[in-house]
C-alpha atoms as a PDB file:
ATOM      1  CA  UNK A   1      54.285  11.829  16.426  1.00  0.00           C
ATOM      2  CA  UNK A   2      55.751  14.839  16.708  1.00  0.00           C
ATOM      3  CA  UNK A   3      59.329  13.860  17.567  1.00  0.00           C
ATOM      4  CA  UNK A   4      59.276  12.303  14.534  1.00  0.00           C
ATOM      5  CA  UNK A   5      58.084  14.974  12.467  1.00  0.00           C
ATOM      6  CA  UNK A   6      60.946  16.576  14.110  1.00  0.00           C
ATOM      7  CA  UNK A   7      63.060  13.553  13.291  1.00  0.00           C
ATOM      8  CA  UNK A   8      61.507  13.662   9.087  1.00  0.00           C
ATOM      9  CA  UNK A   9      62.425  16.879   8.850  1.00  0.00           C
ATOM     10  CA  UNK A  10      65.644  16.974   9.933  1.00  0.00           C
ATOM     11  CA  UNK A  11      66.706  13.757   7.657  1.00  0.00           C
ATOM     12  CA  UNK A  12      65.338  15.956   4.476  1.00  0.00           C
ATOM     13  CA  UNK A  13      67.400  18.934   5.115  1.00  0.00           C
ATOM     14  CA  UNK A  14      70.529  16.880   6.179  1.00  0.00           C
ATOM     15  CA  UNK A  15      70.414  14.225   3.640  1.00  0.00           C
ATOM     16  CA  UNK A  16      71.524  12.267   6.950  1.00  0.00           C
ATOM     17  CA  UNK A  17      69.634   8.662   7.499  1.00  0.00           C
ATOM     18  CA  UNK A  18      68.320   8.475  11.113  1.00  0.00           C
ATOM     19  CA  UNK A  19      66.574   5.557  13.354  1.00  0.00           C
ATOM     20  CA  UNK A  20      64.108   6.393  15.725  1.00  0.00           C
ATOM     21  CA  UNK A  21      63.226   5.105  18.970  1.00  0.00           C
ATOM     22  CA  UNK A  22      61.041   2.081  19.520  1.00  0.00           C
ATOM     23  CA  UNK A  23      57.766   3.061  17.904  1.00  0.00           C
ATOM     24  CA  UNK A  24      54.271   1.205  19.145  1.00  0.00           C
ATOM     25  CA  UNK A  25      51.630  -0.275  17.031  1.00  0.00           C
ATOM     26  CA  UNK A  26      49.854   3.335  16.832  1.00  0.00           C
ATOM     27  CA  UNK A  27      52.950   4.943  16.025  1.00  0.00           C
ATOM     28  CA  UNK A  28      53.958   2.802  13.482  1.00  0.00           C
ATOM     29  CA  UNK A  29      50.607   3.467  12.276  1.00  0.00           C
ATOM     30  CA  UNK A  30      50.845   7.102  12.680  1.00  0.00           C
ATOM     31  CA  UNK A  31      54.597   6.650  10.508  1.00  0.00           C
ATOM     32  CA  UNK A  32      53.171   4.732   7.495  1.00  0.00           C
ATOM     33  CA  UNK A  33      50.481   7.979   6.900  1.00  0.00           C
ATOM     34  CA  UNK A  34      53.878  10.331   6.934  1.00  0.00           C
ATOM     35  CA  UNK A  35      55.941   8.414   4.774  1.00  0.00           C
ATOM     36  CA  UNK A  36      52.785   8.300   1.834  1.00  0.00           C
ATOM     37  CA  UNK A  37      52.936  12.043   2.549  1.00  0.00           C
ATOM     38  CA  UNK A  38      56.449  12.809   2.160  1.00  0.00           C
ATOM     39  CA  UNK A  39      59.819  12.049   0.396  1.00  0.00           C
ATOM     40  CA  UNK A  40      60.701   9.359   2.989  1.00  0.00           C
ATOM     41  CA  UNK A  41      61.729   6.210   3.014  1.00  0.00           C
ATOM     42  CA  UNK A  42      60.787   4.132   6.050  1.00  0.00           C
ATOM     43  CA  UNK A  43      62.613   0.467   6.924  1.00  0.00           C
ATOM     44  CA  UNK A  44      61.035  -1.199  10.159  1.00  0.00           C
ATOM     45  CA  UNK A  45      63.523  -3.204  12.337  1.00  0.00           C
ATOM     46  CA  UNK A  46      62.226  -4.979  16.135  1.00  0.00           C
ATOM     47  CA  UNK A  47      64.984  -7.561  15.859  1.00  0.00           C
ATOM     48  CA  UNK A  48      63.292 -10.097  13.564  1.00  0.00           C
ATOM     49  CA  UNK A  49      60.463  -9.836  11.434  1.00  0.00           C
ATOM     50  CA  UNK A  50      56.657 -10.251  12.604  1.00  0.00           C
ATOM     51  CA  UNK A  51      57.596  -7.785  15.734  1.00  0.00           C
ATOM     52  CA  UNK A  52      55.639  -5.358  17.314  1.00  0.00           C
ATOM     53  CA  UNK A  53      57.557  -2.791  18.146  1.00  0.00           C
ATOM     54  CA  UNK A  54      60.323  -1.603  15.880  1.00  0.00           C
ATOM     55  CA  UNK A  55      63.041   1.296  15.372  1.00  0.00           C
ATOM     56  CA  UNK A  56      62.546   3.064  11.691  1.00  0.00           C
ATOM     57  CA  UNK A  57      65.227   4.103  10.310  1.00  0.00           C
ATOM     58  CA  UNK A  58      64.269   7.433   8.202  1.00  0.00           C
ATOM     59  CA  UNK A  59      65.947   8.319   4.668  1.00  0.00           C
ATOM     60  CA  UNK A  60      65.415  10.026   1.686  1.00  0.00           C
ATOM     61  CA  UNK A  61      63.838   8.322  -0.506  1.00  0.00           C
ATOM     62  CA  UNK A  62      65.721   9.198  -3.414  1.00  0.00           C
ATOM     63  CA  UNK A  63      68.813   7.708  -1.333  1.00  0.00           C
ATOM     64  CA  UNK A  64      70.449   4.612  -2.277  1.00  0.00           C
ATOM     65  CA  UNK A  65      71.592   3.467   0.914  1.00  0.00           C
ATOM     66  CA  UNK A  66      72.794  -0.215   1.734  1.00  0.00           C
ATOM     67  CA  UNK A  67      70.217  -2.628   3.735  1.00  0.00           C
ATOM     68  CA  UNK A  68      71.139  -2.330   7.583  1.00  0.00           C
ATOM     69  CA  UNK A  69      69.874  -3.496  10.605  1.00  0.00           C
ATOM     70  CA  UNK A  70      68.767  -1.240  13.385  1.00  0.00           C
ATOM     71  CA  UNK A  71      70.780  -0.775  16.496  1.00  0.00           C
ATOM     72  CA  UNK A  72      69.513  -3.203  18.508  1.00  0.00           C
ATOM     73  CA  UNK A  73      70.604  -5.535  22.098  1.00  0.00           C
ATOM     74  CA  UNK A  74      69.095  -8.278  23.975  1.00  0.00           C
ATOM     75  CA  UNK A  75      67.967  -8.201  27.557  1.00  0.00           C
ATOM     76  CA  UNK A  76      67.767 -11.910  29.698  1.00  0.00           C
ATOM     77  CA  UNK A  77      65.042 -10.598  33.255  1.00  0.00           C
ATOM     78  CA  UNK A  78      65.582 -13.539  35.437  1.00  0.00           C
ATOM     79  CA  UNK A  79      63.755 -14.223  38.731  1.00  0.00           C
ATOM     80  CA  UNK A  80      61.697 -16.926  40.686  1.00  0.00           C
ATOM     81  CA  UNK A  81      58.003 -16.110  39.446  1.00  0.00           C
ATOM     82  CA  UNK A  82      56.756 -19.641  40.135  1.00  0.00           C
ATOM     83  CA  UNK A  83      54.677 -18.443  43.320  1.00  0.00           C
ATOM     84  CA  UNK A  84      53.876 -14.927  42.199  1.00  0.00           C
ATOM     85  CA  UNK A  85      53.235 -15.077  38.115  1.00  0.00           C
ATOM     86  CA  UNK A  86      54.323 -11.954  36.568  1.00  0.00           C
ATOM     87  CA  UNK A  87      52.749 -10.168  33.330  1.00  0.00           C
ATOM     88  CA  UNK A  88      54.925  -8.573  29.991  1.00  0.00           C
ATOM     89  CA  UNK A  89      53.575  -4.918  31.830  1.00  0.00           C
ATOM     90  CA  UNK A  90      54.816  -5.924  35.033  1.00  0.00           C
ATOM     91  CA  UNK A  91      58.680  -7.158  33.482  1.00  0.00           C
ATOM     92  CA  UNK A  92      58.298  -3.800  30.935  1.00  0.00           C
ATOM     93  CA  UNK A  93      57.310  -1.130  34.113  1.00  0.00           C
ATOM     94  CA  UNK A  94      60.322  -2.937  35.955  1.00  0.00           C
ATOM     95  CA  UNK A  95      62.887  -1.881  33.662  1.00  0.00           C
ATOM     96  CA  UNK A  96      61.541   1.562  33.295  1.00  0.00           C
ATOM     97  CA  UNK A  97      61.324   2.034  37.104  1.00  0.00           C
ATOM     98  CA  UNK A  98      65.141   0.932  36.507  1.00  0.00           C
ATOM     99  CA  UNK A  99      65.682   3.831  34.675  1.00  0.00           C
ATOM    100  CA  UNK A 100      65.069   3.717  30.839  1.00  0.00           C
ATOM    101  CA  UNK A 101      62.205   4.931  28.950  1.00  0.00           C
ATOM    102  CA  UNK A 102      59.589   3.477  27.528  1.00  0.00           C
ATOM    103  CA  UNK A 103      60.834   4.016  23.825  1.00  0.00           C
ATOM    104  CA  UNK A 104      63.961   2.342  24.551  1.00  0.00           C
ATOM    105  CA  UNK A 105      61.976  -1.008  25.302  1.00  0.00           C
ATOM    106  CA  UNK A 106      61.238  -3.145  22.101  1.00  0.00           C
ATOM    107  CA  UNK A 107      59.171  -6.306  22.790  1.00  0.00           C
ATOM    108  CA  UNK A 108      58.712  -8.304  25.799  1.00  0.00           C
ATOM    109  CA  UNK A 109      58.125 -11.810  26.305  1.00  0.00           C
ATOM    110  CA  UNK A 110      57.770 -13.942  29.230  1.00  0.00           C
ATOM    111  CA  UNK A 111      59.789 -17.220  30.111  1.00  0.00           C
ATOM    112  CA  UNK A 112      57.598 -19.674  32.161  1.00  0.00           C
ATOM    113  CA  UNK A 113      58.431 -18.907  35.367  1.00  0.00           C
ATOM    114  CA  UNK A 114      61.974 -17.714  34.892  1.00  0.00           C
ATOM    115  CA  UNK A 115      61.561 -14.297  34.019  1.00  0.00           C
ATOM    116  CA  UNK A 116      61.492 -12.712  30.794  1.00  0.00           C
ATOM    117  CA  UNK A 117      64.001 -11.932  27.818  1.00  0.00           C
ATOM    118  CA  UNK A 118      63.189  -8.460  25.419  1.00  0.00           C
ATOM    119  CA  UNK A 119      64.933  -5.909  23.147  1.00  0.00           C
ATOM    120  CA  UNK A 120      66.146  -2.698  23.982  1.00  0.00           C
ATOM    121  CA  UNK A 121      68.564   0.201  22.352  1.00  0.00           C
ATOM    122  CA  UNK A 122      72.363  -0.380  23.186  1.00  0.00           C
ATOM    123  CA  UNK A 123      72.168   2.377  25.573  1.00  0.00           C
ATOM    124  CA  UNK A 124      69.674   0.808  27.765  1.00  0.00           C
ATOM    125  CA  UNK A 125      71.458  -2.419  27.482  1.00  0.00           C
ATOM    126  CA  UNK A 126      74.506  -0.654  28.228  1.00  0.00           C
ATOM    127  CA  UNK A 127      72.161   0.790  31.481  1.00  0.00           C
ATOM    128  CA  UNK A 128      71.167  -2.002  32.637  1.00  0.00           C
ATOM    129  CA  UNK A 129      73.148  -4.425  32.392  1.00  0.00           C
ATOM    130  CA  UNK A 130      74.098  -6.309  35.763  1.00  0.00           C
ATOM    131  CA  UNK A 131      71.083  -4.186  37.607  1.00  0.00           C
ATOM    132  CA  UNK A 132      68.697  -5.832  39.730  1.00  0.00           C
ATOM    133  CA  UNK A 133      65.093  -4.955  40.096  1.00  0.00           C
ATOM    134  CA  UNK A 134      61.685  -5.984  41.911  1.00  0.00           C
ATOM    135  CA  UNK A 135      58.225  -7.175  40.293  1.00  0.00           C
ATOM    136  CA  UNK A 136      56.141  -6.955  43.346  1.00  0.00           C
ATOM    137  CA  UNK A 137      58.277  -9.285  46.142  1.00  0.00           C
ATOM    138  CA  UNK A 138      60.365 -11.130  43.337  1.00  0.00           C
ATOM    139  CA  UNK A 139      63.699 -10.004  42.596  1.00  0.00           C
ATOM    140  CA  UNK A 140      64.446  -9.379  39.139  1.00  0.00           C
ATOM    141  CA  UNK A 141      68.514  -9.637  37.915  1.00  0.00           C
ATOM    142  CA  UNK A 142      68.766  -7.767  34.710  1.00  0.00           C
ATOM    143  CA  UNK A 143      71.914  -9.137  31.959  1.00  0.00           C
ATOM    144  CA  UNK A 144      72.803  -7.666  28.348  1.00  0.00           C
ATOM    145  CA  UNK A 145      72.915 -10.253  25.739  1.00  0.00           C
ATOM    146  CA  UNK A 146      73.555  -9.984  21.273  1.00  0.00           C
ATOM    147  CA  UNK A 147      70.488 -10.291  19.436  1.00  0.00           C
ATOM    148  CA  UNK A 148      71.741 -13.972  18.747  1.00  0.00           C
ATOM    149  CA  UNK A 149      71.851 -14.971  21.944  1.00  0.00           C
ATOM    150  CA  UNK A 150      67.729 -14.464  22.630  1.00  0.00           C
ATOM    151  CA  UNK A 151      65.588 -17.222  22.625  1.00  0.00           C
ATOM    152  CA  UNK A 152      62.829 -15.862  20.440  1.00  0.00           C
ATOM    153  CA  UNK A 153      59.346 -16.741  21.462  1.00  0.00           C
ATOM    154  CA  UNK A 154      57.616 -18.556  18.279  1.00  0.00           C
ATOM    155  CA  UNK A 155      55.933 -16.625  16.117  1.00  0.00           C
ATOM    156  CA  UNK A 156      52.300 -16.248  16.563  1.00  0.00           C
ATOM    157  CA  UNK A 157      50.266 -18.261  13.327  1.00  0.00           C
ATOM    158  CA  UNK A 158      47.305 -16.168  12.684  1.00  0.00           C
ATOM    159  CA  UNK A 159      44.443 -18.127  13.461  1.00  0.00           C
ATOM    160  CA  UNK A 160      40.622 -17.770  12.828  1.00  0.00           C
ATOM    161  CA  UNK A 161      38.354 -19.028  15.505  1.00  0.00           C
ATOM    162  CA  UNK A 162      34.262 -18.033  16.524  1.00  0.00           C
ATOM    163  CA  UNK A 163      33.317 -17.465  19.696  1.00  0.00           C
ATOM    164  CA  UNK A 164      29.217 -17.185  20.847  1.00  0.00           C
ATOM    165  CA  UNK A 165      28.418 -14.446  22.942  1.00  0.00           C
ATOM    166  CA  UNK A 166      25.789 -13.046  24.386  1.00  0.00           C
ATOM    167  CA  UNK A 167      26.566  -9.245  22.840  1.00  0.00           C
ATOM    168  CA  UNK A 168      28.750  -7.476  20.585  1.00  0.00           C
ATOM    169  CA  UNK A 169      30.074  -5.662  23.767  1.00  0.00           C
ATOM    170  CA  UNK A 170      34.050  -5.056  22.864  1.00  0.00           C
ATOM    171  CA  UNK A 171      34.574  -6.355  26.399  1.00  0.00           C
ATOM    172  CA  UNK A 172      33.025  -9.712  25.514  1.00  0.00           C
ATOM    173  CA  UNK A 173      34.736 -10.246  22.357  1.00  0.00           C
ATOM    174  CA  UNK A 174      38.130  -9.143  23.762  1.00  0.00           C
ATOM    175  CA  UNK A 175      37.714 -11.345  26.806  1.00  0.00           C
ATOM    176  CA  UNK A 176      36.785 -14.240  23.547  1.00  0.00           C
ATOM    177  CA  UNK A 177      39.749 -12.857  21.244  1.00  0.00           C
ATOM    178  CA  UNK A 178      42.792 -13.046  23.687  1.00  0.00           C
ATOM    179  CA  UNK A 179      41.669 -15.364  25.989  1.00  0.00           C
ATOM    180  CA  UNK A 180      41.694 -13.164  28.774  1.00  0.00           C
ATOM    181  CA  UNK A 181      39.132 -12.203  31.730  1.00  0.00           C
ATOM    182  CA  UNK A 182      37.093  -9.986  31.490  1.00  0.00           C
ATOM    183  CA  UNK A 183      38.112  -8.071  34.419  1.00  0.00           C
ATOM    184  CA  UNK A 184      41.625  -8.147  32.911  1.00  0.00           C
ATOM    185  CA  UNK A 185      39.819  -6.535  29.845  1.00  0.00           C
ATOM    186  CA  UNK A 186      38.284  -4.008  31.614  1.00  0.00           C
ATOM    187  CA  UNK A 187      42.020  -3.335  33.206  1.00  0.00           C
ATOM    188  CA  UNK A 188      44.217  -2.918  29.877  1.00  0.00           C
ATOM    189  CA  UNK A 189      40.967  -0.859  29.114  1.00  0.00           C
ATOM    190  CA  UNK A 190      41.197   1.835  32.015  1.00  0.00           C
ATOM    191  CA  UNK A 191      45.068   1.426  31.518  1.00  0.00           C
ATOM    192  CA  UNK A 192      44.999   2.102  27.887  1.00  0.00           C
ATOM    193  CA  UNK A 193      46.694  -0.578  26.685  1.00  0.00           C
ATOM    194  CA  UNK A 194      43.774  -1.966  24.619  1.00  0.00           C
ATOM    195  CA  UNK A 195      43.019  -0.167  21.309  1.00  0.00           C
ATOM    196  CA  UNK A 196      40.704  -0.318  18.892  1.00  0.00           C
ATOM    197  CA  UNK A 197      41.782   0.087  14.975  1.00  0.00           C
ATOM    198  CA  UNK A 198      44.656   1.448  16.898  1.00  0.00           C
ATOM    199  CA  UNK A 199      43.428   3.956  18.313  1.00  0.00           C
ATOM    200  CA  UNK A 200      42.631   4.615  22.172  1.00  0.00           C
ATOM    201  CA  UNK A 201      39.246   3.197  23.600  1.00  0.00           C
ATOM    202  CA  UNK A 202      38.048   3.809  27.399  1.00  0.00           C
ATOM    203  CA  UNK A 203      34.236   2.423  26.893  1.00  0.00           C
ATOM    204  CA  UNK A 204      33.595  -1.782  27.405  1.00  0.00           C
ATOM    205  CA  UNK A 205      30.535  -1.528  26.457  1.00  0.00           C
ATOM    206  CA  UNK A 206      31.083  -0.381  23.115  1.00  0.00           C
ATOM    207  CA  UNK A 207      29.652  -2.411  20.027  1.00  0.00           C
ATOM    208  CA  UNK A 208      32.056  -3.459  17.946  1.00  0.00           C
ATOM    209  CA  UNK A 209      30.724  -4.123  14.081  1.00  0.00           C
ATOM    210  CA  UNK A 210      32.528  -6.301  11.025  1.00  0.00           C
ATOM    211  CA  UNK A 211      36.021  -4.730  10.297  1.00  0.00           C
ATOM    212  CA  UNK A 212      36.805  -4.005  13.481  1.00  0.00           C
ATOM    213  CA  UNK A 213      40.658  -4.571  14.745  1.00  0.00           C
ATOM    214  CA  UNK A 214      41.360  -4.702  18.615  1.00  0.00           C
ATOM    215  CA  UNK A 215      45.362  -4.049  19.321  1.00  0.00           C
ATOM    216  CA  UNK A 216      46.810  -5.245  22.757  1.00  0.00           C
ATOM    217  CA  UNK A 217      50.225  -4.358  23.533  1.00  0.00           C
ATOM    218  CA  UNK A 218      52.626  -7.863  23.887  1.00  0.00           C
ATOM    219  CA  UNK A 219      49.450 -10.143  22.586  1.00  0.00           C
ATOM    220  CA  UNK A 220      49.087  -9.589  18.910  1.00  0.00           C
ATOM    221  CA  UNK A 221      45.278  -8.094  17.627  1.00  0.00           C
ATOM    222  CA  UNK A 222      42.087  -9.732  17.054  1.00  0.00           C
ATOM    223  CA  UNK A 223      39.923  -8.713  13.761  1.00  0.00           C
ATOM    224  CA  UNK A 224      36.186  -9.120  13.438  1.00  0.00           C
ATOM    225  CA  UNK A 225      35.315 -10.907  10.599  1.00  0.00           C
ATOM    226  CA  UNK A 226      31.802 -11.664  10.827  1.00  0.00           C
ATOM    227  CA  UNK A 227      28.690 -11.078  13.571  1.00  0.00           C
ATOM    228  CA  UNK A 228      25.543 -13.773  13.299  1.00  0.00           C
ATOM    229  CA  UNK A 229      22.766 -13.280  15.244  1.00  0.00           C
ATOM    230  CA  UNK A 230      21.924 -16.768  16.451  1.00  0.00           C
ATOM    231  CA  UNK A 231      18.202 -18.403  17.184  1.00  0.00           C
ATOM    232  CA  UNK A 232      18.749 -17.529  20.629  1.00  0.00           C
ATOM    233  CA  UNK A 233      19.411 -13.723  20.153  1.00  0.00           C
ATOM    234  CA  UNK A 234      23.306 -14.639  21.170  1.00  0.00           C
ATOM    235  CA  UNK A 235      26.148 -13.391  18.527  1.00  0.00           C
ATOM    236  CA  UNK A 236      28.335 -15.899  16.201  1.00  0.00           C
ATOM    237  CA  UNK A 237      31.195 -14.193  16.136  1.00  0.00           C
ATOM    238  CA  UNK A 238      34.094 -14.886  14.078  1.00  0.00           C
ATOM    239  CA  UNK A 239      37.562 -13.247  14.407  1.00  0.00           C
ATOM    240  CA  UNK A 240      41.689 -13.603  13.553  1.00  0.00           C
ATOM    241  CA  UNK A 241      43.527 -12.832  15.611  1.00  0.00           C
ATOM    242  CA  UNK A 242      47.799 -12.192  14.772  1.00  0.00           C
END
């Protein structure tokens, strides 16, 4: 948040439009509370719309500036996962270890068994582009490619669903809301990748209550809509997740 403070500030004195790194859910979050509290304007770009991470391009907002799109490349992450299935994290902490930053990285999304595709800043295209990197034993072969030539993943339909559990617990109803373990849970817990109403969350036992938003990094959130008490002192719970 700071950096782009940093970043604000300079645009207002310099008159200068500017586009940030790739922001996360939070710190998109964190940029719509600066822009109602300044003389920005913000425009959101992650390559297509519906995106969770995005660049922001910062101007005045007494500017008129023409519509543009954010400096943006394609990455194809190919490699034989079919004996040793790979996670978005695991593709995402391979580039990195590759050596770009984290804010360079736009979204991630897995291909079957192939590998993965994602978005990145030029410069980390430009980076790593005919690399080659490991996820665990597999061998990972890393190629720059235009927006165009990405096979998007399709976008996800928000969908509203209930689940019966036997507490509120925001273990239980994340396990419910993105279809995942709850060991795996408890992981993106401890590893902070799980957030709740976006911001960070280290207790699974927490009760959640009506209202409540649950963020995971590459899988979309889950909202709670309603809690029931059922008969059988288990909860109705109904969610939407996006």
């Amino acid at each position: 948040m700071h950096r782009l403070i940093d970043q604000a500030e300079e645009v207002l004195r310099t008159w200068q439009p500017s586009w940030s790194p790739f922001l996360s859910g939070p710190e998109l979050e964190d940029a719509r509370r600066l822009e109602a509290l300044t003389e920005l304007r913000m425009i959101r770009d992650g390559g297509r719309p519906g995106t969770e991470r995005c660049r922001v391009q910062l101007s005045r907002s007494d500017q008129e500036l023409q519509p543009e799109q954010a400096p943006i490349s394609g990455l194809r992450l190919e490699g034989n996962f079919l004996f040793d299935r790979a996670e978005a994290e695991d593709m995402r902490q391979a580039l990195i270890e590759l050596g770009v930053t984290a804010d360079q990285l736009g979204d991630l999304w897995l291909r079957g068994d192939r590998g993965a595709q994602a978005v990145c800043t030029p410069e980390a295209a430009l980076h790593l582009n005919g690399q080659t990197g490991r996820v665990r034993d597999v061998t990972l072969s890393v190629e720059a490619v235009t927006i165009d030539g990405l096979q998007w993943p399709a976008q996800r339909t928000p969908k509203r669903f209930t689940s019966v559990e036997a507490s509120c617990r925001l273990d239980a109803i994340a396990s419910a809301g993105f279809g995942l373990s709850r060991a795996k849970v408890t992981r993106q817990i401890r590893d902070g990748r799980l957030r709740l109403n976006w911001h960070p969350v280290r207790q699974a036992s927490r009760d959640l209550k009506v209202g409540d938003c649950l963020q995971l990094q590459d899988r979309g959130s889950v909202e709670v809509l309603n809690l029931e008490l059922t008969k059988r002192d288990r909860w109705r719970v109904e969610m939407l997740r996006r």
